[in-house]
Protein backbone atom coordinates (compact mmCIF):
# COMPACT_ATOMS: atom_id res chain seq x y z
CA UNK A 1 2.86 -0.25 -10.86
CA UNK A 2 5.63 -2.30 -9.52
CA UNK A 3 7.06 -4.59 -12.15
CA UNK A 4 9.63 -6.87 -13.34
CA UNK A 5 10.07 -5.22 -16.80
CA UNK A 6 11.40 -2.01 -14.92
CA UNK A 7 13.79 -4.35 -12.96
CA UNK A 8 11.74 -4.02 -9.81
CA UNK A 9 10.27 -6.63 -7.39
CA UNK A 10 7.48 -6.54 -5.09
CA UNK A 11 9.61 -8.16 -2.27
CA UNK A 12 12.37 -5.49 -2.92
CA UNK A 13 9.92 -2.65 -2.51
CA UNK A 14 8.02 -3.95 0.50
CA UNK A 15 11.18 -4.16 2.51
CA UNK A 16 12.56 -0.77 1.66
CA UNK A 17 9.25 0.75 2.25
CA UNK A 18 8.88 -1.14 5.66
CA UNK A 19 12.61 -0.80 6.77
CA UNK A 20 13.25 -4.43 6.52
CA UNK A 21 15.73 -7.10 5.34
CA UNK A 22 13.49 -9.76 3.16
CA UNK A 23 14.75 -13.08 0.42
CA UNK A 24 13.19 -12.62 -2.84
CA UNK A 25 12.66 -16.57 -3.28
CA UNK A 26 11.62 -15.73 -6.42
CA UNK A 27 15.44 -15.05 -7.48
CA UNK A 28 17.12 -15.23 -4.62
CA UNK A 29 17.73 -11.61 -3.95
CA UNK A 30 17.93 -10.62 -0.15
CA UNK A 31 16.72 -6.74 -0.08
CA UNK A 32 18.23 -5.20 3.22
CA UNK A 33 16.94 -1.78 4.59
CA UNK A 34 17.08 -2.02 8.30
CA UNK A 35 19.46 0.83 8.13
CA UNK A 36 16.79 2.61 6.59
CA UNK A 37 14.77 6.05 8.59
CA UNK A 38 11.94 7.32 9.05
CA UNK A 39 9.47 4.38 8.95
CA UNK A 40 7.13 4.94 11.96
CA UNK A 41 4.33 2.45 11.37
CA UNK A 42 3.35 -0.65 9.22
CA UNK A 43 0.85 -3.03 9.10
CA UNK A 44 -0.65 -5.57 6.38
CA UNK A 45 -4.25 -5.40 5.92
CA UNK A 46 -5.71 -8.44 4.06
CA UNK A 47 -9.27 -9.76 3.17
CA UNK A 48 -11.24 -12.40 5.16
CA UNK A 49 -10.06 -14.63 1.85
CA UNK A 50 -6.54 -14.61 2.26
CA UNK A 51 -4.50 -17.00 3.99
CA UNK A 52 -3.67 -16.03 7.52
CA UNK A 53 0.15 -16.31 6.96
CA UNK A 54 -0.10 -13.25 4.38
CA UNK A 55 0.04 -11.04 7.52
CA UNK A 56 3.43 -11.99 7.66
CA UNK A 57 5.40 -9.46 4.34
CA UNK A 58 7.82 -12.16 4.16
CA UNK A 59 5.32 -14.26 3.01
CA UNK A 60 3.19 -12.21 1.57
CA UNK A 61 5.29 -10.59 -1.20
CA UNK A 62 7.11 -14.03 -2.08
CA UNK A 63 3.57 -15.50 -2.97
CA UNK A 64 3.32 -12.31 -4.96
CA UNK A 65 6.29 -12.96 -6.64
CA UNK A 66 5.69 -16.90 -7.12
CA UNK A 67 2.26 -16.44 -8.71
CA UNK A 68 3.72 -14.65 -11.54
CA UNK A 69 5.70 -16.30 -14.18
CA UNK A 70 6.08 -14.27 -16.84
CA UNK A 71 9.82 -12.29 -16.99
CA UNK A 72 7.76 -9.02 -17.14
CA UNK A 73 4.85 -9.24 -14.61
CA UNK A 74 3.19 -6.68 -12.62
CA UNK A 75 4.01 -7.82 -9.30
CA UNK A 76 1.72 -4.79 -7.26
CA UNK A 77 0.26 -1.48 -7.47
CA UNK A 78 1.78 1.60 -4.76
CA UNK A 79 -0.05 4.50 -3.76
CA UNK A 80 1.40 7.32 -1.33
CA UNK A 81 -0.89 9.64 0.01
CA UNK A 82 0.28 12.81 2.82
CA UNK A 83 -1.03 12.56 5.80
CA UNK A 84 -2.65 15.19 7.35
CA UNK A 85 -0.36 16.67 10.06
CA UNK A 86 -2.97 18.46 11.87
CA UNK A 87 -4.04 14.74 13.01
CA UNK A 88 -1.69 12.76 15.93
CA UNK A 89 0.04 9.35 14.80
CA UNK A 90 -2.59 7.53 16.19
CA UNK A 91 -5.36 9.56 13.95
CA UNK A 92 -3.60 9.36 11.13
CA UNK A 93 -3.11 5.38 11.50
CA UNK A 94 -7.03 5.06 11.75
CA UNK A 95 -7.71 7.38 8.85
CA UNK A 96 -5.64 4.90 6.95
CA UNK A 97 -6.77 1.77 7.98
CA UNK A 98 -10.60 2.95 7.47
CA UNK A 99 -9.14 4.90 3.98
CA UNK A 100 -7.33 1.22 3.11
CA UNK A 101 -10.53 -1.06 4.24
CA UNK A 102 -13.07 0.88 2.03
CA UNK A 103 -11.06 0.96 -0.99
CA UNK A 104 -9.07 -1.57 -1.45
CA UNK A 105 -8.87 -4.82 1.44
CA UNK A 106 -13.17 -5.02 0.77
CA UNK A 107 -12.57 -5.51 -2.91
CA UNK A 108 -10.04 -8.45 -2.52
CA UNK A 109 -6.71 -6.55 -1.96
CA UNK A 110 -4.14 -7.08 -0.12
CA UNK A 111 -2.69 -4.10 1.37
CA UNK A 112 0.35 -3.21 2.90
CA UNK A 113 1.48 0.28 4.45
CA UNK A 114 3.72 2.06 6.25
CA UNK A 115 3.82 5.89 7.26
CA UNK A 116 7.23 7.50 6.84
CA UNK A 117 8.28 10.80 8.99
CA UNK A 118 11.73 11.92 8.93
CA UNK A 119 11.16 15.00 10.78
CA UNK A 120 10.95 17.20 7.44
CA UNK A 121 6.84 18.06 7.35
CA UNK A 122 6.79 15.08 4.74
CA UNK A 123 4.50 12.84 6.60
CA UNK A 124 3.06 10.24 4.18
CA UNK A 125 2.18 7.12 3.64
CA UNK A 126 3.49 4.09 1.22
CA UNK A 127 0.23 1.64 0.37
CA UNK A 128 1.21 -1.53 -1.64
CA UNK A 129 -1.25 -3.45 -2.93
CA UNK A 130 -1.97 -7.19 -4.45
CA UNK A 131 -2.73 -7.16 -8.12
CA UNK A 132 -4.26 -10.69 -8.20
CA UNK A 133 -7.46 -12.21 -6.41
CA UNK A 134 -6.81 -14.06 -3.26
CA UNK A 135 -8.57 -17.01 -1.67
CA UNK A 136 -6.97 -19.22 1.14
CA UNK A 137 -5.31 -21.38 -1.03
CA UNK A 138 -3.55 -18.54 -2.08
CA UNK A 139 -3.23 -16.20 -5.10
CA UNK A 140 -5.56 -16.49 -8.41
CA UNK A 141 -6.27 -14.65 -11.32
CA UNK A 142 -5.21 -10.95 -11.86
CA UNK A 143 -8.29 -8.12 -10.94
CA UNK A 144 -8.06 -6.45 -14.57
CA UNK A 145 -10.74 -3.81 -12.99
CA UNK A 146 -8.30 -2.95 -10.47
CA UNK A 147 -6.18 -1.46 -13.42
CA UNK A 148 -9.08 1.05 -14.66
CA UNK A 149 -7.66 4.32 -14.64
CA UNK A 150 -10.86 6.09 -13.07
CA UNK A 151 -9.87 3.89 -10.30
CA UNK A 152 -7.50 5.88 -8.91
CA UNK A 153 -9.50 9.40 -9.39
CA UNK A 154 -12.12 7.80 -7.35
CA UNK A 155 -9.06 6.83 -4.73
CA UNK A 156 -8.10 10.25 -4.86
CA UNK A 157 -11.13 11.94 -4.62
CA UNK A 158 -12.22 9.67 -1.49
CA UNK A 159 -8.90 10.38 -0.03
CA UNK A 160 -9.48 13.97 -0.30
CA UNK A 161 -13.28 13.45 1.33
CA UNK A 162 -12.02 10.96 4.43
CA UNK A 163 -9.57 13.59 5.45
CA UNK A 164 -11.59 16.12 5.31
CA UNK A 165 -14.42 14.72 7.30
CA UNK A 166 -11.92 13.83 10.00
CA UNK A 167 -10.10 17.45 9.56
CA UNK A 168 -13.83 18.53 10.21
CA UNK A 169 -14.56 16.48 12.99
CA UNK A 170 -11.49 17.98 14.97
CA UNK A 171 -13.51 21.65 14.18
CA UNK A 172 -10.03 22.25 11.80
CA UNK A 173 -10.35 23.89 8.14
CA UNK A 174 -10.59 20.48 5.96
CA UNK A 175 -9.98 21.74 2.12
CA UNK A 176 -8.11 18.79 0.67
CA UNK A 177 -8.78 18.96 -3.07
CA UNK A 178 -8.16 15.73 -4.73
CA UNK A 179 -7.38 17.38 -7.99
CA UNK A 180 -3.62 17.72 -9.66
CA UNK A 181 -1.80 20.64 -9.73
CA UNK A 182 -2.48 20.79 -13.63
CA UNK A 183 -6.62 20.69 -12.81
């Protein structure tokens, strides 16, 4: 969770994950990272509810950051998942689109991602997401079932089964286990 009680902003964390310089209108803070490496790809995915200017991060994150009033709001959810490097960039951009789509952007998120890849065998991918309902008049009330922790086992698990279909598809050894390393 990405919150204003641990000092962090949505805004702030959407423009280091994407590389970008963005104003927090919200206080005024202008995050800068277009010094920053490794981003290879980003792209906003948002429901057929949401206002057409959310495709823009700028915009997107400061209504984020507007709709919330309280000093110690949840401002969005991240998830990072590794990519697969058996699959090209291109694969691994459409495995998280389709990954993105099913789980989140069809139940009223608003998602945001970019793959990082310094070079270093880390390939992965940042996915914020909108904790609050959208329609085109903007955001409404928070999704308090988006919070339910056997959310994100079923995230994980489907994770585990879309790579593994596609790992499959390519005739490759697809074993992703969704499990911690505690489990």
């Amino acid at each position: 969770i990405i919150g204003r009680s641990k000092g962090r902003s949505a805004v702030g964390s959407a423009a280091y994950r994407a590389g970008e310089q963005i104003k927090n209108e919200y206080d005024g803070v202008t995050h800068d990272y277009t010094r920053k490496g490794g981003i290879v790809y980003t792209e906003i995915m948002l429901p057929h509810t949401a206002p057409i200017d959310f495709y823009n991060r700028s915009n997107l994150w400061n209504a984020v950051e507007i709709a919330e009033k309280r000093c110690d709001s949840q401002t969005a959810r991240e998830n990072e998942i590794a990519l697969p490097i058996e699959l090209s960039r291109q694969e691994q951009i459409d495995l998280v689109r389709d990954y993105i789509h099913r789980n989140f952007v069809e139940k009223g998120m608003c998602a945001d991602f970019t793959l990082h890849d310094k070079g270093d065998g880390n390939q992965h991918a940042h996915i914020m997401l909108t904790t609050r309902t959208v329609s085109e008049s903007g955001f409404g009330k928070k999704g308090r079932c988006w919070n339910d922790r056997k959310n994100v086992e079923q995230w994980r698990q489907d994770w585990a089964d879309c790579c593994n279909r596609r790992l499959q598809a390519k005739g490759l050894v697809a074993d992703l286990d969704p499990r911690s390393y505690k489990e």
